[in-house]
C-alpha atoms as a PDB file:
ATOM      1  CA  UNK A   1     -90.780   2.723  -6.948  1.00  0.00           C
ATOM      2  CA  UNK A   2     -93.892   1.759  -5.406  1.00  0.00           C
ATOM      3  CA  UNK A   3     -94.542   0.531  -1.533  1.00  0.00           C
ATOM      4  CA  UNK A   4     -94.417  -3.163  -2.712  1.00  0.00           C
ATOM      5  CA  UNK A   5     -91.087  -3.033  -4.470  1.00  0.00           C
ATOM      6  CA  UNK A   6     -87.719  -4.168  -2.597  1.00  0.00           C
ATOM      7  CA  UNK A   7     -85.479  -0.731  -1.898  1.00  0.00           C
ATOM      8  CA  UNK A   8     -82.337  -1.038  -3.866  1.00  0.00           C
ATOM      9  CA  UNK A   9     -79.146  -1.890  -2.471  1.00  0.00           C
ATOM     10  CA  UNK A  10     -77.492   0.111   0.575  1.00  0.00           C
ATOM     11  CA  UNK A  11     -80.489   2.142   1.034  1.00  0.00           C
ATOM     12  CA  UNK A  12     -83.131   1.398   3.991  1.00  0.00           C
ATOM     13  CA  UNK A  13     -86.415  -0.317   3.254  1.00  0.00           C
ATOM     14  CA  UNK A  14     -88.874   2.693   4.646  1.00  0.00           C
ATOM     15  CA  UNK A  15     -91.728  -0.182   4.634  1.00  0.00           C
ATOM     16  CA  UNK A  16     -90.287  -1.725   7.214  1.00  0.00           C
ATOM     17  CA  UNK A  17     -88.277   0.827   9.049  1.00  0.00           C
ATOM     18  CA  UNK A  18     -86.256  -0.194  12.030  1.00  0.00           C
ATOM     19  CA  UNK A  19     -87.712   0.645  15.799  1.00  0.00           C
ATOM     20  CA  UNK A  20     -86.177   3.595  17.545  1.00  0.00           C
ATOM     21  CA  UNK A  21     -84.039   2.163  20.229  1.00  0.00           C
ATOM     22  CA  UNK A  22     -85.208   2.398  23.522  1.00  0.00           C
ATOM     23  CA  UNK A  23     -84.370   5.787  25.703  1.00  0.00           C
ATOM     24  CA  UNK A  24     -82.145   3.992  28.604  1.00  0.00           C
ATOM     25  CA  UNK A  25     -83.930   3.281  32.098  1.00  0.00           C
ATOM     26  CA  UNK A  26     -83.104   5.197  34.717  1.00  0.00           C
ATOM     27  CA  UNK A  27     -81.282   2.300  37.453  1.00  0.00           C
ATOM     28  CA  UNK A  28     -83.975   0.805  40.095  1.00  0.00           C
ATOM     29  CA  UNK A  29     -83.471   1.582  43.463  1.00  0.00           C
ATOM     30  CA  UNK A  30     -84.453  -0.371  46.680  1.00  0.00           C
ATOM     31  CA  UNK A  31     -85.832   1.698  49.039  1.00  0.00           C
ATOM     32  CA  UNK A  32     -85.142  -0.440  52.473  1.00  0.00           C
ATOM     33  CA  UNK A  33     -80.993   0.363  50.867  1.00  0.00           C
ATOM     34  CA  UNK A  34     -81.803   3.634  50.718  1.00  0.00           C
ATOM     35  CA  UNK A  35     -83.591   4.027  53.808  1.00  0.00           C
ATOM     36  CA  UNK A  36     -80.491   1.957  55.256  1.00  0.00           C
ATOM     37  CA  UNK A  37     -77.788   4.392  54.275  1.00  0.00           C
ATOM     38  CA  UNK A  38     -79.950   7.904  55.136  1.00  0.00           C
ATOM     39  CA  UNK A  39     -79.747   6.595  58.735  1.00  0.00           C
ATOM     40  CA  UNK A  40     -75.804   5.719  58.440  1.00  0.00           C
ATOM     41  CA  UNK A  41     -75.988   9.849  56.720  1.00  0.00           C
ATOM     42  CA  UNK A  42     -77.978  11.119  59.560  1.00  0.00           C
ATOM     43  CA  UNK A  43     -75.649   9.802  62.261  1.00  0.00           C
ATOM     44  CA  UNK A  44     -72.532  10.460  60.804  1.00  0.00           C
ATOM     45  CA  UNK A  45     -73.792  14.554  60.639  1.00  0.00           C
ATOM     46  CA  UNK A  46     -75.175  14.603  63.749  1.00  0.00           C
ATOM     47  CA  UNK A  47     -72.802  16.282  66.446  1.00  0.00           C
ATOM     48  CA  UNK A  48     -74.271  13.454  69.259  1.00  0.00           C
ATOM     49  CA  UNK A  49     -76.178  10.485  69.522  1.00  0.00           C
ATOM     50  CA  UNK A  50     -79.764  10.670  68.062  1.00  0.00           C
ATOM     51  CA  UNK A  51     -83.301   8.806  69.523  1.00  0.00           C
ATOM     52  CA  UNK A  52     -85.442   7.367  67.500  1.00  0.00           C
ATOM     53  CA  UNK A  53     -87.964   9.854  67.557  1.00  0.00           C
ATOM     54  CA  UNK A  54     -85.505  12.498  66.040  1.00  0.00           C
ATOM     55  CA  UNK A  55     -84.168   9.912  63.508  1.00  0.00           C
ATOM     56  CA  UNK A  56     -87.865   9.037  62.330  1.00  0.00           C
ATOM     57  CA  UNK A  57     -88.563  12.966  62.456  1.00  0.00           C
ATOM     58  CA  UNK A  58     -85.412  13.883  60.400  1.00  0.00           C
ATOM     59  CA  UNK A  59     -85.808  11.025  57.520  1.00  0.00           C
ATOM     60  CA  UNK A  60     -89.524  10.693  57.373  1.00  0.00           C
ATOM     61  CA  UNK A  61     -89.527   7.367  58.325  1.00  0.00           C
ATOM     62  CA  UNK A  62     -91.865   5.115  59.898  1.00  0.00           C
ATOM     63  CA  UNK A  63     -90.669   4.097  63.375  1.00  0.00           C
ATOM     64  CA  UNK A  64     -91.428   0.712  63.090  1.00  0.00           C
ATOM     65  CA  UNK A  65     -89.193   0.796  59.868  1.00  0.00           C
ATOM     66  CA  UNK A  66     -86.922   2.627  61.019  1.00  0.00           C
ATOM     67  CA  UNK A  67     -86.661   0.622  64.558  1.00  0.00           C
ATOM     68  CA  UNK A  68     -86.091  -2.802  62.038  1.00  0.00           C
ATOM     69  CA  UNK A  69     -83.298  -1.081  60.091  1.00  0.00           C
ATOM     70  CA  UNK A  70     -81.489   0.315  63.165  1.00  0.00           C
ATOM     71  CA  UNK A  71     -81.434  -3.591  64.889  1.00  0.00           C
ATOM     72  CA  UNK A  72     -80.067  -4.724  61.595  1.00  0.00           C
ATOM     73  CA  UNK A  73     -77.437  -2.059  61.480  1.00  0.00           C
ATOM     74  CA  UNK A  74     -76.493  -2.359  65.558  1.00  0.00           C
ATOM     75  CA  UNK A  75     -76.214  -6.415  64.954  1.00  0.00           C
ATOM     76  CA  UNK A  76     -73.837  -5.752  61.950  1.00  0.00           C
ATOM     77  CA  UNK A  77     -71.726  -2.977  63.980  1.00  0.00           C
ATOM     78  CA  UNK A  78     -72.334  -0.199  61.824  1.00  0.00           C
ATOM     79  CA  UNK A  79     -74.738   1.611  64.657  1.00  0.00           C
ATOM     80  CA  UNK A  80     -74.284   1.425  68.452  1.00  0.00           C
ATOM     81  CA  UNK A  81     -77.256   2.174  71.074  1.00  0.00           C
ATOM     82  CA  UNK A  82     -76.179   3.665  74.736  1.00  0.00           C
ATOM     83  CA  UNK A  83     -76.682   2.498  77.715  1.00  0.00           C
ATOM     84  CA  UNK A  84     -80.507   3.147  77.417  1.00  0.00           C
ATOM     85  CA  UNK A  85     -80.921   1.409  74.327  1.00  0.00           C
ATOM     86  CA  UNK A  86     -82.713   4.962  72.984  1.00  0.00           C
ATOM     87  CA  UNK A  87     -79.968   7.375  71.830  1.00  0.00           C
ATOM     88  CA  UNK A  88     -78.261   5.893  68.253  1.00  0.00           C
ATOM     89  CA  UNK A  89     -74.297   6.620  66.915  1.00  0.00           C
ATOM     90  CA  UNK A  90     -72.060   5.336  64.332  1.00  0.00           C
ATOM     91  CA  UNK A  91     -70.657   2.067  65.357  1.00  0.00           C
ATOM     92  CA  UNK A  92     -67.172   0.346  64.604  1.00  0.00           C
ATOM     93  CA  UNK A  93     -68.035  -0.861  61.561  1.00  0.00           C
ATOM     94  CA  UNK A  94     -68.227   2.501  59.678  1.00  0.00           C
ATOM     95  CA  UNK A  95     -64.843   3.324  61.371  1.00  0.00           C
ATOM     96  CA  UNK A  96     -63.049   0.368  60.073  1.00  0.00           C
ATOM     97  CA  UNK A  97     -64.893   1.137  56.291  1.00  0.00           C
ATOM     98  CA  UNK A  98     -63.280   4.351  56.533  1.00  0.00           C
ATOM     99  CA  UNK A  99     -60.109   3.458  57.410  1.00  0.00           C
ATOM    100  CA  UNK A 100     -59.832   1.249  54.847  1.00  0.00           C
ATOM    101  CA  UNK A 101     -61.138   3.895  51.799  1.00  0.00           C
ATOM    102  CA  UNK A 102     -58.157   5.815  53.269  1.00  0.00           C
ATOM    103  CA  UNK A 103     -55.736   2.890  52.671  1.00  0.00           C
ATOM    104  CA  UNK A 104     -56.624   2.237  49.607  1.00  0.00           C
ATOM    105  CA  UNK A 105     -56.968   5.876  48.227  1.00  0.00           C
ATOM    106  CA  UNK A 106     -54.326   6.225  46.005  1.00  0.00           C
ATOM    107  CA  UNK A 107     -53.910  10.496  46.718  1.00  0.00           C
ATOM    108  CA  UNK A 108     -53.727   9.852  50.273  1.00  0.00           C
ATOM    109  CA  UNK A 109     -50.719   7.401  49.828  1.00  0.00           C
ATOM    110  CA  UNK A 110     -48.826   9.758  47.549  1.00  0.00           C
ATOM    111  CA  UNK A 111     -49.247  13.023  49.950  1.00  0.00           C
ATOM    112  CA  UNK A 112     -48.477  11.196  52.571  1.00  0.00           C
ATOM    113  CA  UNK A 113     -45.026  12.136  52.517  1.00  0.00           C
ATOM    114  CA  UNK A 114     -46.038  16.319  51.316  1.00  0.00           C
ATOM    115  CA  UNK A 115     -47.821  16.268  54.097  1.00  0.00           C
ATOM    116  CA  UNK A 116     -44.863  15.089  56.476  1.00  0.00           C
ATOM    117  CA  UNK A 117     -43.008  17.400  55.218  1.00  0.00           C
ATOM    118  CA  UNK A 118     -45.215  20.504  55.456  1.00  0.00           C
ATOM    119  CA  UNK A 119     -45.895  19.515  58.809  1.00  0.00           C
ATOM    120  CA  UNK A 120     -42.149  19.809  59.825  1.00  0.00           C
ATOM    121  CA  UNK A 121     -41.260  22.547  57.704  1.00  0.00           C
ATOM    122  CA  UNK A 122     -43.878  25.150  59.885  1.00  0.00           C
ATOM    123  CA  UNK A 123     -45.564  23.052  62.827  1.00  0.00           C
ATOM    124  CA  UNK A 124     -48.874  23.928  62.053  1.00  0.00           C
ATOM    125  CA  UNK A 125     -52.305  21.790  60.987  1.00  0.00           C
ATOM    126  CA  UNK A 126     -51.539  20.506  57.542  1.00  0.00           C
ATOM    127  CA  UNK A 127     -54.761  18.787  55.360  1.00  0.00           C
ATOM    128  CA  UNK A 128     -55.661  16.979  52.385  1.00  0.00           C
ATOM    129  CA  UNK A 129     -58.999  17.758  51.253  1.00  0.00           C
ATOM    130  CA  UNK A 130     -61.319  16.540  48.467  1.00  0.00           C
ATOM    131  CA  UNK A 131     -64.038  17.908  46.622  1.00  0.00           C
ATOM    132  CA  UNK A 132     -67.479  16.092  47.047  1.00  0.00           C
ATOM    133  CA  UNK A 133     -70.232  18.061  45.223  1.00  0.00           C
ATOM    134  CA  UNK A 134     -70.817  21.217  47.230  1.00  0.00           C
ATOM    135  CA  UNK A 135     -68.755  20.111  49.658  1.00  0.00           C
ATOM    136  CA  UNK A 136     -64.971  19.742  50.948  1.00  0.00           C
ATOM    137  CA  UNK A 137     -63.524  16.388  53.093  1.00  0.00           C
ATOM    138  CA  UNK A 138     -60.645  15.997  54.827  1.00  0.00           C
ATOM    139  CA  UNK A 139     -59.139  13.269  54.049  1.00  0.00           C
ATOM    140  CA  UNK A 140     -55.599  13.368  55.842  1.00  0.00           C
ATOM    141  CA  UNK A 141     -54.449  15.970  58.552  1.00  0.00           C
ATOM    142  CA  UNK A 142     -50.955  16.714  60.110  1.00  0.00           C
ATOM    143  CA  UNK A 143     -51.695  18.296  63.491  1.00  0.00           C
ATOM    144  CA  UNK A 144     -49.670  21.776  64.740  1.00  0.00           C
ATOM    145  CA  UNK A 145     -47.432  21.817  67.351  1.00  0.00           C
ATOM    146  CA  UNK A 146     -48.425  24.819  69.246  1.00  0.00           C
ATOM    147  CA  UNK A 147     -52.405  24.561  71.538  1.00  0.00           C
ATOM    148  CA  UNK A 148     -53.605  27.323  70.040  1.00  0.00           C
ATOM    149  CA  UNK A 149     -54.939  25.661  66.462  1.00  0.00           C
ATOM    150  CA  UNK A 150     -57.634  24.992  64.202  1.00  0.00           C
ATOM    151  CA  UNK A 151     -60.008  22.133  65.575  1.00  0.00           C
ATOM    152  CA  UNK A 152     -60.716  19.792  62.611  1.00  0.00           C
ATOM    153  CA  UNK A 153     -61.236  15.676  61.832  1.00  0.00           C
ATOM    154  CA  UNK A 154     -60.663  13.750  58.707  1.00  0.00           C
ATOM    155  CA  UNK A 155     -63.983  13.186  57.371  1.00  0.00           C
ATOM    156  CA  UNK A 156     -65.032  16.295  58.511  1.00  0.00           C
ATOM    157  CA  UNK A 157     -67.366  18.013  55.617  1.00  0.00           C
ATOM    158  CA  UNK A 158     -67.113  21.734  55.089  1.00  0.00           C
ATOM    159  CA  UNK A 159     -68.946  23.911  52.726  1.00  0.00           C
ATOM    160  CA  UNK A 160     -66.579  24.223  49.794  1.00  0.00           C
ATOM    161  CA  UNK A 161     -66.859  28.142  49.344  1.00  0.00           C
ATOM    162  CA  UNK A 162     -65.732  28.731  52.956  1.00  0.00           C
ATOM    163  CA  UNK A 163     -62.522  26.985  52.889  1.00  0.00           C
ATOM    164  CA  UNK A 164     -59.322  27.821  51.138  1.00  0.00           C
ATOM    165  CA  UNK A 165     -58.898  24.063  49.548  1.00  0.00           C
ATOM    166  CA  UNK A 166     -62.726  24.080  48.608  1.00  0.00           C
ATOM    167  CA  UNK A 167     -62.193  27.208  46.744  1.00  0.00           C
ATOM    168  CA  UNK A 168     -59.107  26.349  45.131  1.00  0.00           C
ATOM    169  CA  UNK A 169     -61.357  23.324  43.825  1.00  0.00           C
ATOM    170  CA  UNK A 170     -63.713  25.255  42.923  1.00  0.00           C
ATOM    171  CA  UNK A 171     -61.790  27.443  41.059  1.00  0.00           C
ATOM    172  CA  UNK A 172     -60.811  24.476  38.830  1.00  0.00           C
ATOM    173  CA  UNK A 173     -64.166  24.447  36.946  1.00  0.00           C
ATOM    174  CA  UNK A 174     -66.103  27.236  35.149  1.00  0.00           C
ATOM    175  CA  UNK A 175     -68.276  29.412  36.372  1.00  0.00           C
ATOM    176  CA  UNK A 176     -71.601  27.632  35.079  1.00  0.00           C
ATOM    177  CA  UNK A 177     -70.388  24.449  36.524  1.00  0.00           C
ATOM    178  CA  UNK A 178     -70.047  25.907  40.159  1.00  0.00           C
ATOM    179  CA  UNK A 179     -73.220  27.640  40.011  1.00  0.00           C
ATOM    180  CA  UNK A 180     -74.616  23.923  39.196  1.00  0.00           C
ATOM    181  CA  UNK A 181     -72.606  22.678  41.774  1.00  0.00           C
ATOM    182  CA  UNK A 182     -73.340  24.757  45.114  1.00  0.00           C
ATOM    183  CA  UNK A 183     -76.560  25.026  46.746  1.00  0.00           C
ATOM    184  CA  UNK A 184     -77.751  28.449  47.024  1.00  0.00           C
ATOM    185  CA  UNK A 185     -78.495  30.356  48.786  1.00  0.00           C
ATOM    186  CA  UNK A 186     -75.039  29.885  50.475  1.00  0.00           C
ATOM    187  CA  UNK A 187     -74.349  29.313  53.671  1.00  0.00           C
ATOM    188  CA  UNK A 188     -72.359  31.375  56.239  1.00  0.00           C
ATOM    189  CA  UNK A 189     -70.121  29.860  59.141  1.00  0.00           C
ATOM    190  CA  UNK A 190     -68.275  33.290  59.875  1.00  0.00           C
ATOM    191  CA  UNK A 191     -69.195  36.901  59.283  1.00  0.00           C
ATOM    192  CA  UNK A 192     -66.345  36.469  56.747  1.00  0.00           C
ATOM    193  CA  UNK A 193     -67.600  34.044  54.639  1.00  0.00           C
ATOM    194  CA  UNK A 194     -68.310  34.362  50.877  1.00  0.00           C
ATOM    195  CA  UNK A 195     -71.871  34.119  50.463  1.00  0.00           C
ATOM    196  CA  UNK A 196     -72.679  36.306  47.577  1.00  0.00           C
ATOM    197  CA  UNK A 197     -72.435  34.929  43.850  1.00  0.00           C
ATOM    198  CA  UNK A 198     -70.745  37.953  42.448  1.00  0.00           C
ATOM    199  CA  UNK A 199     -68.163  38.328  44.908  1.00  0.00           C
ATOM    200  CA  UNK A 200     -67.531  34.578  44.823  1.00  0.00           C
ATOM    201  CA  UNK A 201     -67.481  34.419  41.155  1.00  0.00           C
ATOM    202  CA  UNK A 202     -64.638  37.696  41.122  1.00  0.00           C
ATOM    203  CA  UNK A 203     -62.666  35.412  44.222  1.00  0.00           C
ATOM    204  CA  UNK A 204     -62.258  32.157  42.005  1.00  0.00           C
ATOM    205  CA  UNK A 205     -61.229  34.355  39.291  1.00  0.00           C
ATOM    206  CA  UNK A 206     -58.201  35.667  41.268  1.00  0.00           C
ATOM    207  CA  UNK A 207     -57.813  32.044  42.360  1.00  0.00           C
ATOM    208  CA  UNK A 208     -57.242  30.832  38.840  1.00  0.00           C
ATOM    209  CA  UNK A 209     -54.672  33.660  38.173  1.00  0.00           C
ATOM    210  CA  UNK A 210     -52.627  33.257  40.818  1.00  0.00           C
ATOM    211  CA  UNK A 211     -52.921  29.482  41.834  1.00  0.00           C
ATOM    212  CA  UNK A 212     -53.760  29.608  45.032  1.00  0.00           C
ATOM    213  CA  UNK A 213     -56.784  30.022  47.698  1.00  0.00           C
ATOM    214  CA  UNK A 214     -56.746  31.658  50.947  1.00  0.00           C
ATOM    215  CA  UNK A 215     -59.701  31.397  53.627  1.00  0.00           C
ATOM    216  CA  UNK A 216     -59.619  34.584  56.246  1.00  0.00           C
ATOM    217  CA  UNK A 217     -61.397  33.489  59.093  1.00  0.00           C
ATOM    218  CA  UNK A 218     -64.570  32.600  56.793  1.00  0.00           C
ATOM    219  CA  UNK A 219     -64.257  28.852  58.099  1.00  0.00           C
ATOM    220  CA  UNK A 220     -63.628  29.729  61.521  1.00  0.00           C
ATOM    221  CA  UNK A 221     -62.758  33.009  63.680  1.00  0.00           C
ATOM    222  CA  UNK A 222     -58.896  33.608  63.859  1.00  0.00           C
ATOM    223  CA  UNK A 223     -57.666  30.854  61.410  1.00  0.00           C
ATOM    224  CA  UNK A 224     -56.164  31.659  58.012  1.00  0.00           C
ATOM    225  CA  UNK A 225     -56.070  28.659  55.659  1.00  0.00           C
ATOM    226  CA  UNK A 226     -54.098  28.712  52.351  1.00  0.00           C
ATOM    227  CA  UNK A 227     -54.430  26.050  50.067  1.00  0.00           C
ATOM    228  CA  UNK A 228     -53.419  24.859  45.982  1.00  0.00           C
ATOM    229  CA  UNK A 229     -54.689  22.060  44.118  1.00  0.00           C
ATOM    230  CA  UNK A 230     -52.699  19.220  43.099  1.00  0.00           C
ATOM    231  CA  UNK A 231     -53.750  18.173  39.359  1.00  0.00           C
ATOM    232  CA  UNK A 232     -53.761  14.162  39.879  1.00  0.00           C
ATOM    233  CA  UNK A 233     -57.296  14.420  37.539  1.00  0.00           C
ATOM    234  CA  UNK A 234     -58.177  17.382  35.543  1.00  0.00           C
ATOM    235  CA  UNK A 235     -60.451  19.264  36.969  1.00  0.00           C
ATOM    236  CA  UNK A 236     -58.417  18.505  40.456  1.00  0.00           C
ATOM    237  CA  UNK A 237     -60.699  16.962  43.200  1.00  0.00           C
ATOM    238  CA  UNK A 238     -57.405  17.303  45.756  1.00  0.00           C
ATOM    239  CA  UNK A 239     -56.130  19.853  47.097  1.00  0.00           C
ATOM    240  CA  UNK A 240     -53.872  20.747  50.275  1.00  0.00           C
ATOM    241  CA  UNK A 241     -53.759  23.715  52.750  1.00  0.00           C
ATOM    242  CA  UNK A 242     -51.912  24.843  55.798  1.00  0.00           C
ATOM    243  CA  UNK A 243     -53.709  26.293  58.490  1.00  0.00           C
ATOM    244  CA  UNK A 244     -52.520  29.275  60.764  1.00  0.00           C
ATOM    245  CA  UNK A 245     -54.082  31.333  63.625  1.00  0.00           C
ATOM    246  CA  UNK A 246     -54.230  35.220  62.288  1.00  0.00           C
ATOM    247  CA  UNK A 247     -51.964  36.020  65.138  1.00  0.00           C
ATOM    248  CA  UNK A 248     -49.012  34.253  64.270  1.00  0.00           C
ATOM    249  CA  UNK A 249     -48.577  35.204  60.527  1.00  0.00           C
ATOM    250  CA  UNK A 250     -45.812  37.579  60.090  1.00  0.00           C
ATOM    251  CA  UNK A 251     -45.654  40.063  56.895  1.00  0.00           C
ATOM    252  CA  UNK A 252     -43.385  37.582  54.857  1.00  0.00           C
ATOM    253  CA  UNK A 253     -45.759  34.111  56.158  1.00  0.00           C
ATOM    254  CA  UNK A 254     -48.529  34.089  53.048  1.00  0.00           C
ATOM    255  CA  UNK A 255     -45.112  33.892  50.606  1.00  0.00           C
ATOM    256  CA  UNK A 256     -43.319  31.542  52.301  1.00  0.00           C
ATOM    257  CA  UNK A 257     -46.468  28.986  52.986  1.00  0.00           C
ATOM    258  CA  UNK A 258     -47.772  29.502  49.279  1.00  0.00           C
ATOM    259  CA  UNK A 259     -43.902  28.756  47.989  1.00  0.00           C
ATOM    260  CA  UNK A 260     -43.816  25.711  50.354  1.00  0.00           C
ATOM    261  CA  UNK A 261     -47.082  24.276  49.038  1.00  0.00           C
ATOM    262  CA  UNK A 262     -45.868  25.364  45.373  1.00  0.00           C
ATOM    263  CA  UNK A 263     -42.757  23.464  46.166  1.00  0.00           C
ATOM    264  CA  UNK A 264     -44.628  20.094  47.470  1.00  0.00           C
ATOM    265  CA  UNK A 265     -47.195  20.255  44.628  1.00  0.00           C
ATOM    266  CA  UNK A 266     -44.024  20.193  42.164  1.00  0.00           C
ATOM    267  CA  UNK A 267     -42.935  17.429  44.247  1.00  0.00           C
ATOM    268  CA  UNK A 268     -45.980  15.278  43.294  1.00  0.00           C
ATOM    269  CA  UNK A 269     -45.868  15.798  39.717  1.00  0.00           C
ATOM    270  CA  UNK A 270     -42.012  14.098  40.289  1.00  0.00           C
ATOM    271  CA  UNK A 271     -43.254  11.619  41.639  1.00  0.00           C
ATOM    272  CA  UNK A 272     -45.621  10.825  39.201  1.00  0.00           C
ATOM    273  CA  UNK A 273     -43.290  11.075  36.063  1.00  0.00           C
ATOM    274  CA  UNK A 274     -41.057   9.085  37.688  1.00  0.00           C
ATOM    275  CA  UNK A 275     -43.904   6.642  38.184  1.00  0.00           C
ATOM    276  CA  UNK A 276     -44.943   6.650  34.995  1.00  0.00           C
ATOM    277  CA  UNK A 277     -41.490   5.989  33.415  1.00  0.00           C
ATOM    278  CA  UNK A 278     -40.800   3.265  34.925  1.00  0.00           C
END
């Protein structure tokens, strides 16, 4: 068949072959949003009000920028100013946003109850925690009984690999996939804490044989956390713990907390047969 003759049926016509489609865009981004929400970042890390010197420091931003997104921000209530007018915090606004992700989060709702529960059953701090990249957020907290107790605040982000319900999260996904997920090298917040890849690799493999995570004081000094994952998703981005100072566990008190969780994780996949049957 020469160049000039028509292909025959149901096969292409390679004189006048069809483009390539396009390789897909990667999505535009506007940097004054950007810029907007690395402030609203900043503050909600920072452990006290920032100036505008640190903020412009921190981000790389031009003060003069920076000073127009901050007015923006403080007349829509998402950043306050002190008394000075110099130091910068979080305002209302991004407490009332938060408050309503937490009413609306459908995990939060269900574990509400668990949580309760838990709380009764041993008086002592009770979370739900979520997975957020390399990182672990509490989401819900049941507070202990006794003053002696481990100081935490929903929305409070942790490393993952020093906390019993970011390991137990962790320990939902392969090896390769953690490696991709942490940022090494790792960071320590006790002298307990799991830093080194091998030793954290041989933890999550216990973790995945015997379905539960415990943090010994590699979080914070005297506190031992034990947490298991509750599979609303598979891999599991939830996960709850109990928290108890190293001096009141008894020999029998890592069964009995790791039945109890157990017990309300069972409880949860209940619930959600009997949600989906109906």
């Amino acid at each position: 068949m020469s160049t000039d003759e028509a292909a025959p049926p149901g096969l292409p016509d390679v004189r006048h072959p069809e483009p390539l489609p396009a390789a897909p865009q990667p999505l535009a981004t506007v940097k004054s949003a950007g810029r907007t929400l690395d402030v609203l970042e900043v503050l909600a890390d920072a452990p006290q009000r920032c100036s505008l010197v640190e903020l412009a420091r921190t981000l790389d931003i031009p003060k003069s920028s920076l000073h127009g997104i901050l007015r923006t921000l403080i007349r829509r209530g998402w950043v306050e100013a002190d008394a000075t007018g110099t130091r910068f915090g979080l305002g209302i606004r991004a407490l009332q946003v938060g408050a309503a992700y937490l009413e609306s989060d459908d995990a939060a709702g269900l574990l509400a109850g668990v949580l309760d529960r838990l709380s009764a059953q041993f008086g002592e701090t009770v979370h739900l925690g979520r997975l957020d990249g390399p990182h672990l957020v509490y989401l819900a907290k049941r507070e202990s009984v006794h003053p002696l107790r481990l100081y935490s605040a929903i929305g409070r982000q942790l490393p993952a690999h020093a906390t019993a319900l970011g390991k137990v999260l962790l320990a939902e996904r392969t090896d390769e996939a953690v490696d991709r997920l942490l940022t090494w090298p790792l960071p320590a917040l006790t002298a307990r804490t799991v830093t080194d890849p091998d030793h954290l690799h041989s933890e999550l493999a216990t973790i995945r044989q015997r379905g539960y995570a415990v943090d010994r004081e590699e979080n914070t000094e005297g506190i031992v956390c034990f947490a298991v994952a509750v599979p609303l998703q598979s891999p599991a981005a939830d996960a709850i713990s109990l928290s108890v100072p190293a001096a009141r566990l008894g020999a029998d008190s890592e069964e009995r907390i790791v039945a109890a969780l157990r017990s309300a994780v069972g409880q949860v996949r209940a619930a959600r047969r009997l949600l989906s049957a109906t």
